[in-house]
Protein backbone atom coordinates (compact mmCIF):
# COMPACT_ATOMS: atom_id res chain seq x y z
CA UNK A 1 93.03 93.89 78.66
CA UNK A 2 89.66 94.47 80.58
CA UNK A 3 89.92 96.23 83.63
CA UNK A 4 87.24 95.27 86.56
CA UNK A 5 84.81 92.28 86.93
CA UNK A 6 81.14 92.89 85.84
CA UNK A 7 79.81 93.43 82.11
CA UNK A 8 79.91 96.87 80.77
CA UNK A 9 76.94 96.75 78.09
CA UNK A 10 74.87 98.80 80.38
CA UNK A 11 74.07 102.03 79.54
CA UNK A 12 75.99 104.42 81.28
CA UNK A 13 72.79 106.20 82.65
CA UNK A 14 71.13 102.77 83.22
CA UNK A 15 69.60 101.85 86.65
CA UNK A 16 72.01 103.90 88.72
CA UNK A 17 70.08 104.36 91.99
CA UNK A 18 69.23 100.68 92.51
CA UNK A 19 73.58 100.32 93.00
CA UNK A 20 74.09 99.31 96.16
CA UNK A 21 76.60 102.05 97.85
CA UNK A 22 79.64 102.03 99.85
CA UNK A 23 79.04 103.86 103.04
CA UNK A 24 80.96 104.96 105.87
CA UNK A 25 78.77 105.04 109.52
CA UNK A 26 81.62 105.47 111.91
CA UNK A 27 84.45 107.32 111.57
CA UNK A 28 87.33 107.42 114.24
CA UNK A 29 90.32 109.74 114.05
CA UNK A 30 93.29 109.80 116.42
CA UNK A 31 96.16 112.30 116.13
CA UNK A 32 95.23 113.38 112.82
CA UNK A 33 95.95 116.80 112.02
CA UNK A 34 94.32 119.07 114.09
CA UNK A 35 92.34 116.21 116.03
CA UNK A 36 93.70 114.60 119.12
CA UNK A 37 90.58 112.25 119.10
CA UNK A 38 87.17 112.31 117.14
CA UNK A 39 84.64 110.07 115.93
CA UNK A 40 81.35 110.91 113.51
CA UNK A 41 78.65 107.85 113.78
CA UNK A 42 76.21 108.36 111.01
CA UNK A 43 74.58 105.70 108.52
CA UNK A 44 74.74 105.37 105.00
CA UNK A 45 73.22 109.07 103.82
CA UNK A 46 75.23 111.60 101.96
CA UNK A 47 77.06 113.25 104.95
CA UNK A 48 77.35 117.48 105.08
CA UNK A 49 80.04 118.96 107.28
CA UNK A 50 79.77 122.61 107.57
CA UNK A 51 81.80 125.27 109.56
CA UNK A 52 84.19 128.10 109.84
CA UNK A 53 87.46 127.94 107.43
CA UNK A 54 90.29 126.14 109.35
CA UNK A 55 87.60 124.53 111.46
CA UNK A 56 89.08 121.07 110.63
CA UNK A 57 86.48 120.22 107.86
CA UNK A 58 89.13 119.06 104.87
CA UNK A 59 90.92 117.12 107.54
CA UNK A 60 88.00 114.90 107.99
CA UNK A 61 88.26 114.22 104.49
CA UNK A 62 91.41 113.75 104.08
CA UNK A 63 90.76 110.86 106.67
CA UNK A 64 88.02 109.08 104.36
CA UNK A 65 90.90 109.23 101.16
CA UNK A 66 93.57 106.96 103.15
CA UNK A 67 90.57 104.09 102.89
CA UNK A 68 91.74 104.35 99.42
CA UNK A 69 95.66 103.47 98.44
CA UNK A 70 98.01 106.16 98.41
CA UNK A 71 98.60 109.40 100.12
CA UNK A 72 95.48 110.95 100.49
CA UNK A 73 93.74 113.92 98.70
CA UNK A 74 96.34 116.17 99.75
CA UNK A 75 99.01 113.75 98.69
CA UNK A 76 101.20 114.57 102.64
CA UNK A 77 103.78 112.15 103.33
CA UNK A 78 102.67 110.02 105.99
CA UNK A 79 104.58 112.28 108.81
CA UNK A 80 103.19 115.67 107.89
CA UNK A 81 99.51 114.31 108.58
CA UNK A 82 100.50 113.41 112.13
CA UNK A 83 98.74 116.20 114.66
CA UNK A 84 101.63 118.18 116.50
CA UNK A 85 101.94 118.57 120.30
CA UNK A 86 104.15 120.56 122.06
CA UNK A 87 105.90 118.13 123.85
CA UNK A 88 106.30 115.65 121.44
CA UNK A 89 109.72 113.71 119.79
CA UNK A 90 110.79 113.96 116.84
CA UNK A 91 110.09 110.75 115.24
CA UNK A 92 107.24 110.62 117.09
CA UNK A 93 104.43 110.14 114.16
CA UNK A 94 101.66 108.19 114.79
CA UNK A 95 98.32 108.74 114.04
CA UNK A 96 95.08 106.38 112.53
CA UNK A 97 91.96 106.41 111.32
CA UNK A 98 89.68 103.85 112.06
CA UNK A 99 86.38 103.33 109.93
CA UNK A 100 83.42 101.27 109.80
CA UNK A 101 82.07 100.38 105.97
CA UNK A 102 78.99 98.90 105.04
CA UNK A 103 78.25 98.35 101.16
CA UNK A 104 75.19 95.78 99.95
CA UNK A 105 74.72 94.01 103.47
CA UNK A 106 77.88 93.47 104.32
CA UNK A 107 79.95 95.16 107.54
CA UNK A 108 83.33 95.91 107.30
CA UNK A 109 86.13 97.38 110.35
CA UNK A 110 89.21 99.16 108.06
CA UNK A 111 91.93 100.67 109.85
CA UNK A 112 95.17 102.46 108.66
CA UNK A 113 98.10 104.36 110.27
CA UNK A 114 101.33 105.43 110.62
CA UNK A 115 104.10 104.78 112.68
CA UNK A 116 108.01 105.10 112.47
CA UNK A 117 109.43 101.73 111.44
CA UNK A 118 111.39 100.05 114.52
CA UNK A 119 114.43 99.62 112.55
CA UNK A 120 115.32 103.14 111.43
CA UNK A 121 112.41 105.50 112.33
CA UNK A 122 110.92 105.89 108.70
CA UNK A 123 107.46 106.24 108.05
CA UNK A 124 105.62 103.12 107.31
CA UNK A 125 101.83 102.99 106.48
CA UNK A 126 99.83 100.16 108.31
CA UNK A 127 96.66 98.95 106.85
CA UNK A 128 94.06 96.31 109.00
CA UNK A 129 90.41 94.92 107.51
CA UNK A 130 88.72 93.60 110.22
CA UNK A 131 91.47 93.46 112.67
CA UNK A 132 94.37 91.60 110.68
CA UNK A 133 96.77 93.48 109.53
CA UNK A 134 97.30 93.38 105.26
CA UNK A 135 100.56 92.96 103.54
CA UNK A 136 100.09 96.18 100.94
CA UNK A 137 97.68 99.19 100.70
CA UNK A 138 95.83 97.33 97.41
CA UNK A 139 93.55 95.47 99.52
CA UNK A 140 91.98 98.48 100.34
CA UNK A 141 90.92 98.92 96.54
CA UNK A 142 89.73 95.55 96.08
CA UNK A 143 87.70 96.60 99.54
CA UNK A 144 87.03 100.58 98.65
CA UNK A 145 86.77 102.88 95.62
CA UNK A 146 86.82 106.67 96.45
CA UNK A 147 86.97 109.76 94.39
CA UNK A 148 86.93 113.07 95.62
CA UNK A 149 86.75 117.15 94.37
CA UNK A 150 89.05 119.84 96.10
CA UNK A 151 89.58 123.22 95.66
CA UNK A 152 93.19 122.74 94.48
CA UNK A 153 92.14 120.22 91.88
CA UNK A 154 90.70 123.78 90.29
CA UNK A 155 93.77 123.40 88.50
CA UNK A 156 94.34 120.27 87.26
CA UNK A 157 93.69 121.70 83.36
CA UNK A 158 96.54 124.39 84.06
CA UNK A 159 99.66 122.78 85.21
CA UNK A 160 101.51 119.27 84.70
CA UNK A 161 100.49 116.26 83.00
CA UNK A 162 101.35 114.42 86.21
CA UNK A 163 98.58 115.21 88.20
CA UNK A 164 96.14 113.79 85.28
CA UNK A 165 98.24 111.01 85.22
CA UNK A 166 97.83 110.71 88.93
CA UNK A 167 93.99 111.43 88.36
CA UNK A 168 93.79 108.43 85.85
CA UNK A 169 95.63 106.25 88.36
CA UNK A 170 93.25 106.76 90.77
CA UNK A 171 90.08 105.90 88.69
CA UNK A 172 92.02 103.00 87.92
CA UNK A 173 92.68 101.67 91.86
CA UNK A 174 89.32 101.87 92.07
CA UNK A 175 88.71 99.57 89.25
CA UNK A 176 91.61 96.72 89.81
CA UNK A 177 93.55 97.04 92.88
CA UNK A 178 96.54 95.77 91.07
CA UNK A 179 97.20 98.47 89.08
CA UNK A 180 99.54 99.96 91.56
CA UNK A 181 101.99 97.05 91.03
CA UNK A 182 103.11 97.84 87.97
CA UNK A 183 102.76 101.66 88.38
CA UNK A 184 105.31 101.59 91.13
CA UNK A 185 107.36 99.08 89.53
CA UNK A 186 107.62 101.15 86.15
CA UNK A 187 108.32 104.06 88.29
CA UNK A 188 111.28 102.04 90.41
CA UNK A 189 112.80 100.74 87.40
CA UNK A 190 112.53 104.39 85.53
CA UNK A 191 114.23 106.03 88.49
CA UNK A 192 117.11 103.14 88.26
CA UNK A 193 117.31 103.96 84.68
CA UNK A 194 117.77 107.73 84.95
CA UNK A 195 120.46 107.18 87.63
CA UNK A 196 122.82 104.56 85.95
CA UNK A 197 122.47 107.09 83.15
CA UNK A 198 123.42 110.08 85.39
CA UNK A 199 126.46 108.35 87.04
CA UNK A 200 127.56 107.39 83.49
CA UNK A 201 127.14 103.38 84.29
CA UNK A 202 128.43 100.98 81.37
CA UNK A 203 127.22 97.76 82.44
CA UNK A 204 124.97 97.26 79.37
CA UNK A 205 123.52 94.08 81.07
CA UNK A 206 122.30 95.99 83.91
CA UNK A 207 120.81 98.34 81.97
CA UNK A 208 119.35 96.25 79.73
CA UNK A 209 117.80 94.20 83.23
CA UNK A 210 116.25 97.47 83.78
CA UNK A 211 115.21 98.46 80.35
CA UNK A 212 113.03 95.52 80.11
CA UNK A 213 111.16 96.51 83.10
CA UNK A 214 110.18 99.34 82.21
CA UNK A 215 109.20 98.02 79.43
CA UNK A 216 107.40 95.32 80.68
CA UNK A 217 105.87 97.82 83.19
CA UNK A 218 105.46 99.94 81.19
CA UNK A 219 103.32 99.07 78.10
CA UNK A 220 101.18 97.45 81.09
CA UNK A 221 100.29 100.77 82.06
CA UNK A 222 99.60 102.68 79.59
CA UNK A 223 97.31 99.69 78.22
CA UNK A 224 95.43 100.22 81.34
CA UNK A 225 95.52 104.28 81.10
CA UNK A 226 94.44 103.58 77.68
CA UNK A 227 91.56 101.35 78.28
CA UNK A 228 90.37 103.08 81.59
CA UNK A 229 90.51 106.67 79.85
CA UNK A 230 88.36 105.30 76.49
CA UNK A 231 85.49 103.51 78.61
CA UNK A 232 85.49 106.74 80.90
CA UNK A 233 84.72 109.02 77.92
CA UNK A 234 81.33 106.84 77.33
CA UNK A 235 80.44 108.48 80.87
CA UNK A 236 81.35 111.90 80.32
CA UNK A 237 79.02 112.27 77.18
CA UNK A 238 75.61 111.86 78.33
CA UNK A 239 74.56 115.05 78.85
CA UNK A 240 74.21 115.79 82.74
CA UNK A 241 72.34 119.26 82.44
CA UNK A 242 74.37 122.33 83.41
CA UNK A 243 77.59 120.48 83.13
CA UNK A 244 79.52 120.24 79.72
CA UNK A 245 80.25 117.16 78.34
CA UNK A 246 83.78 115.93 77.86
CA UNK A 247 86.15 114.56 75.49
CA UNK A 248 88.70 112.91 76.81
CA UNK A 249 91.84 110.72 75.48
CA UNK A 250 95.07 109.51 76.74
CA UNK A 251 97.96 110.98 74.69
CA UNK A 252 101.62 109.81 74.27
CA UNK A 253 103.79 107.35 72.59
CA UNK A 254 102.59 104.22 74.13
CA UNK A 255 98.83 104.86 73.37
CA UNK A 256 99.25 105.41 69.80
CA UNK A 257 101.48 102.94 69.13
CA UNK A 258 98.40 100.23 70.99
CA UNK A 259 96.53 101.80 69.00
CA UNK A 260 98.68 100.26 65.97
CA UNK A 261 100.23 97.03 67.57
CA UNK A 262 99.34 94.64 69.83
CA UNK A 263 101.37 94.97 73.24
CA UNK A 264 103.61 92.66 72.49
CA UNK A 265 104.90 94.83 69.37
CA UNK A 266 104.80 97.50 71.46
CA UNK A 267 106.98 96.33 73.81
CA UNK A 268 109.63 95.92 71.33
CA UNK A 269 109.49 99.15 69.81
CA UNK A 270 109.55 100.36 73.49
CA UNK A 271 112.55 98.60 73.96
CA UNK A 272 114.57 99.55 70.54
CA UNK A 273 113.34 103.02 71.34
CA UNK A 274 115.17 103.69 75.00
CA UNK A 275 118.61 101.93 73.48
CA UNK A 276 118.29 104.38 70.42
CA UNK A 277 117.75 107.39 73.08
CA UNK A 278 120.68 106.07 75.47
CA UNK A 279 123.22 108.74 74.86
CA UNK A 280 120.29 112.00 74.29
CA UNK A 281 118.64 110.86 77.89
CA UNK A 282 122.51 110.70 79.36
CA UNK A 283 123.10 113.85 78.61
CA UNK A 284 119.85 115.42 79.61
CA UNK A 285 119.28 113.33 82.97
CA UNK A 286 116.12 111.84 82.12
CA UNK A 287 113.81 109.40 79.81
CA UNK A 288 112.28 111.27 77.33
CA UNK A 289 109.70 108.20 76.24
CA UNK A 290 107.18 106.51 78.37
CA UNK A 291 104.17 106.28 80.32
CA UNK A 292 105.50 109.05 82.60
CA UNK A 293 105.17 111.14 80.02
CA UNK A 294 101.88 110.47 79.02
CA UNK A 295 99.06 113.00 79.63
CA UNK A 296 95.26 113.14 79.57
CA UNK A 297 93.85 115.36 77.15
CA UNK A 298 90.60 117.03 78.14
CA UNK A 299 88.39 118.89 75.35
CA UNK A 300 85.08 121.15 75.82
CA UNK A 301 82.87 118.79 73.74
CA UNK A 302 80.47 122.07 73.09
CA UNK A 303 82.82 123.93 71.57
CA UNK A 304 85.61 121.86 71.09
CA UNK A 305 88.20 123.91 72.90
CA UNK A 306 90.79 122.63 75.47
CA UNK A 307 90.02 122.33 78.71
CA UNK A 308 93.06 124.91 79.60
CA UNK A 309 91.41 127.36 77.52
CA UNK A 310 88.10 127.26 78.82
CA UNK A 311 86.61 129.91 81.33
CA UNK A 312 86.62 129.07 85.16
CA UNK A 313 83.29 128.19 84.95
CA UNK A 314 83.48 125.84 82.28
CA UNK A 315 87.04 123.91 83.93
CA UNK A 316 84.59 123.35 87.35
CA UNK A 317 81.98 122.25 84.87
CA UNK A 318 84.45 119.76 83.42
CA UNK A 319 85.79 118.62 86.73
CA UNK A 320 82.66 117.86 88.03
CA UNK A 321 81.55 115.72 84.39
CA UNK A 322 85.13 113.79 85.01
CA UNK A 323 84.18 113.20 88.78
CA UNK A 324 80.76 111.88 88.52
CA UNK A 325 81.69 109.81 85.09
CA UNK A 326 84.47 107.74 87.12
CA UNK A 327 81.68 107.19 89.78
CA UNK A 328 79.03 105.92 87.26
CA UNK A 329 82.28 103.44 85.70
CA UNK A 330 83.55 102.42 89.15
CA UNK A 331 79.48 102.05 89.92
CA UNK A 332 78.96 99.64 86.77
CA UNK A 333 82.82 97.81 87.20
CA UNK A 334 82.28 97.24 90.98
CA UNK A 335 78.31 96.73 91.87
CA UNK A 336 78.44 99.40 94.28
CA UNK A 337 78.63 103.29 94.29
CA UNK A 338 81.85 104.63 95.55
CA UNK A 339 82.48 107.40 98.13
CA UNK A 340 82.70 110.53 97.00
CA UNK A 341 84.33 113.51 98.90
CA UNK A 342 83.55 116.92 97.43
CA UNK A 343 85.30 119.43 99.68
CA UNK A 344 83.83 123.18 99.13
CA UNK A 345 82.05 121.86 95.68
CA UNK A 346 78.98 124.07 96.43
CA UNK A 347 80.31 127.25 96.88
CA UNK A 348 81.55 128.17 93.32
CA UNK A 349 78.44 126.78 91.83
CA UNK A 350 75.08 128.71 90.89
CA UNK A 351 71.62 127.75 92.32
CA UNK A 352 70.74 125.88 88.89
CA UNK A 353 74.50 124.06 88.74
CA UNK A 354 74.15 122.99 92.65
CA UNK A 355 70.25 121.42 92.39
CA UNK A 356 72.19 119.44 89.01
CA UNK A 357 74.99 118.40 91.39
CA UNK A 358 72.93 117.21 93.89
CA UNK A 359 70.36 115.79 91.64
CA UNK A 360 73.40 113.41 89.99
CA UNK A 361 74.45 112.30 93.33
CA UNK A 362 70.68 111.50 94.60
CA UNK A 363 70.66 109.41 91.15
CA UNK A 364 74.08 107.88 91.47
CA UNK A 365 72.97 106.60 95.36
CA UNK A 366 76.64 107.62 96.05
CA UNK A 367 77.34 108.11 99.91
CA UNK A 368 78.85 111.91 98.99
CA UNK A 369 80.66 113.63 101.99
CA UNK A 370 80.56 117.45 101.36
CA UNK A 371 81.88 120.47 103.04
CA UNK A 372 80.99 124.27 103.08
CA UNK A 373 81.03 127.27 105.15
CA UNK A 374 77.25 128.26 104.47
CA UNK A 375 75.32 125.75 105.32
CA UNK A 376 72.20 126.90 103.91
CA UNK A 377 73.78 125.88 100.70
CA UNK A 378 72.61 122.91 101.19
CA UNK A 379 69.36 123.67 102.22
CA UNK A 380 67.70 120.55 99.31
CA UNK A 381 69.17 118.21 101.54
CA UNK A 382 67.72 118.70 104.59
CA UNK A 383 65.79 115.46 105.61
CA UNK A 384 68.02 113.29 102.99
CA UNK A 385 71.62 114.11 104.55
CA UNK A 386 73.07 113.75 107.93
CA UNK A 387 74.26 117.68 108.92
CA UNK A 388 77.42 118.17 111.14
CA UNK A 389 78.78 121.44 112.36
CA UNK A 390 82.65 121.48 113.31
CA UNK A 391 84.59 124.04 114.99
CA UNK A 392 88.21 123.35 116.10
CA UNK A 393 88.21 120.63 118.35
CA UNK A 394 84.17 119.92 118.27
CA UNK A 395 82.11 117.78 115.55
CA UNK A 396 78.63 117.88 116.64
CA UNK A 397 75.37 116.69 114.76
CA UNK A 398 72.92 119.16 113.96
CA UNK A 399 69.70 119.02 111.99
């Protein structure tokens, strides 16, 4: 299976700052959290957006992730990102953002949204590219790729395997827009699975209809986890200064059994393997084998430890390594840099860890957006960034 369009003998390292890069120069918000209205026009420099905490700054971020598929960096259903007035219905829920994108010469007008659906007042996303509307949120990805770095990704190492999987996912969408098909088809067809099991359903031909796709589904999936998660370790080894390299791997009982069998053998094993579990997943309410339960394993390549067992320090170090890795991939897959949003990045970082950050992203030619409360941290960027100060309700340039 290869995942993306352009060659990938190039060194990971290789000619990064002649990329082209995807840039943002006009951002537009409307009802979006805690702005009524508000637009940034900038070019195609890095972008730093400093201010008070609770000044709005992660909201305008948050705005930049829904160019990508999906729910955003802080992963809100689509009503809880709608700003709040006083006087307002209750299925009143409408907001947008509204963006201008320019990447290697070309000009692009992306809009998305949310509104209640006519029919029964349930949120419905709405995506336009240059004005016509798009039937599903994956033409964004063939359109976009964006990665970003919050605070509360600080603890991706220390709880579920779902939000790696949901970190792999990501790097993925902006690889193949596709992959969310069968990602949300496995995911329908598990859910259909686990119920029939739950209400105690014996129409064996139903569940064997559903069986086989999530099998299908699936082995598609993890192939593409798989894949994604071996080309992305090339990228995390190449020794970026202050920050550790990586060893990554996706673990479960898909991957090793690709790494045995062709898919096709796979799927069959798959398949023999949920009718042999039937009655044990029945009686605990859930599918014990599968994709879903599939998880990224991260490892310290210095010292070999887990990344769960590493020092604070270390976990940011890794983060950062996993970050800019997916950005040199999705730079050598697509032909252009993505957009990266690091909210807050600078402030748990050293002098000699910040100049390495924002040495990778000058060599990456990455449009980086990038919030803090002190803006002198980002004093080395003066001249080469465009500086905005927010305050609630107010985005102004400054210099």
């Amino acid at each position: 299976m290869h995942i993306g369009s352009r060659s990938h003998m190039s060194s990971p390292r290789a000619d990064e700052a002649s990329v082209p890069r995807l840039a943002v120069t006009r951002l537009s918000l409307t009802d979006f959290r805690s702005y009524p209205s508000a637009r940034i026009r900038t070019d195609s420099r890095p972008v730093v957006l400093t201010g008070p905490n609770g000044a709005g700054k992660t909201n305008i971020l948050e705005a930049l992730s829904f160019l990508a598929p999906g729910r955003g960096l802080r992963r809100a259903r689509l009503a809880e990102v709608t700003r709040r007035r006083p006087d307002e219905a209750a299925d009143d829920r409408v907001w947008g953002v509204a963006a201008r994108l320019e990447i290697d010469g070309g000009t692009y007008d992306v809009g998305t949204g949310c509104r209640p659906d006519a029919d029964g007042g349930r949120e419905k996303r709405e995506v336009r590219i240059d004005g016509d509307s798009v039937k599903s949120q994956s033409d964004l990805a063939r359109l976009t790729a964006v990665q970003w770095l919050t605070p509360q990704m600080d603890r991706l190492f220390n709880e579920g395997a779902g939000g790696r999987r949901r970190f792999v996912d990501r790097i993925i969408y902006g690889l193949d827009g596709d992959h969310a098909g069968p990602v949300n088809a496995y995911d329908h067809a598990l859910r259909s699975r686990n119920k029939l099991l739950r209400e105690g359903v014996r129409d064996t031909d139903w569940l064997a209809s559903v069986e086989d796709s999530m099998v299908r589904h699936g082995v598609a999936v993890a192939a593409r986890r798989r894949e994604a998660v071996a080309r992305l370790s090339a990228h995390c080894r190449v020794d970026d200064g202050p920050f550790p390299d990586a060893e990554i791997a996706m673990a479960g009982d898909l991957e090793a059994w690709l790494d045995e069998a062709p898919a096709l053998e796979v799927e069959d094993r798959f398949r023999e393997r949920l009718r042999e579990n039937g009655a044990r997943d029945s009686e605990q309410a859930g599918t014990g084998v599968g994709p879903h339960r599939s998880d990224l394993v991260v490892r310290h390549a210095g010292h070999g430890r887990p990344a769960a067992e590493c020092s604070t320090g270390e976990q940011k170090g890794l983060l950062i390594t996993l970050v800019l890795g997916a950005a040199r991939m999705q730079s050598e897959d697509r032909g252009f840099a993505p957009l990266l949003l690091l909210d807050e990045v600078a402030a748990h970082l050293d002098e000699t860890r910040r100049a390495a950050l924002f040495g990778r992203l000058g060599a990456l030619n990455a449009q980086a957006w990038m919030t803090g409360t002190d803006a002198g941290m980002f004093d080395a960027w003066r001249g080469t960034a465009r500086f905005f100060d927010v305050s609630p309700g107010s985005i102004t340039e400054c210099g």
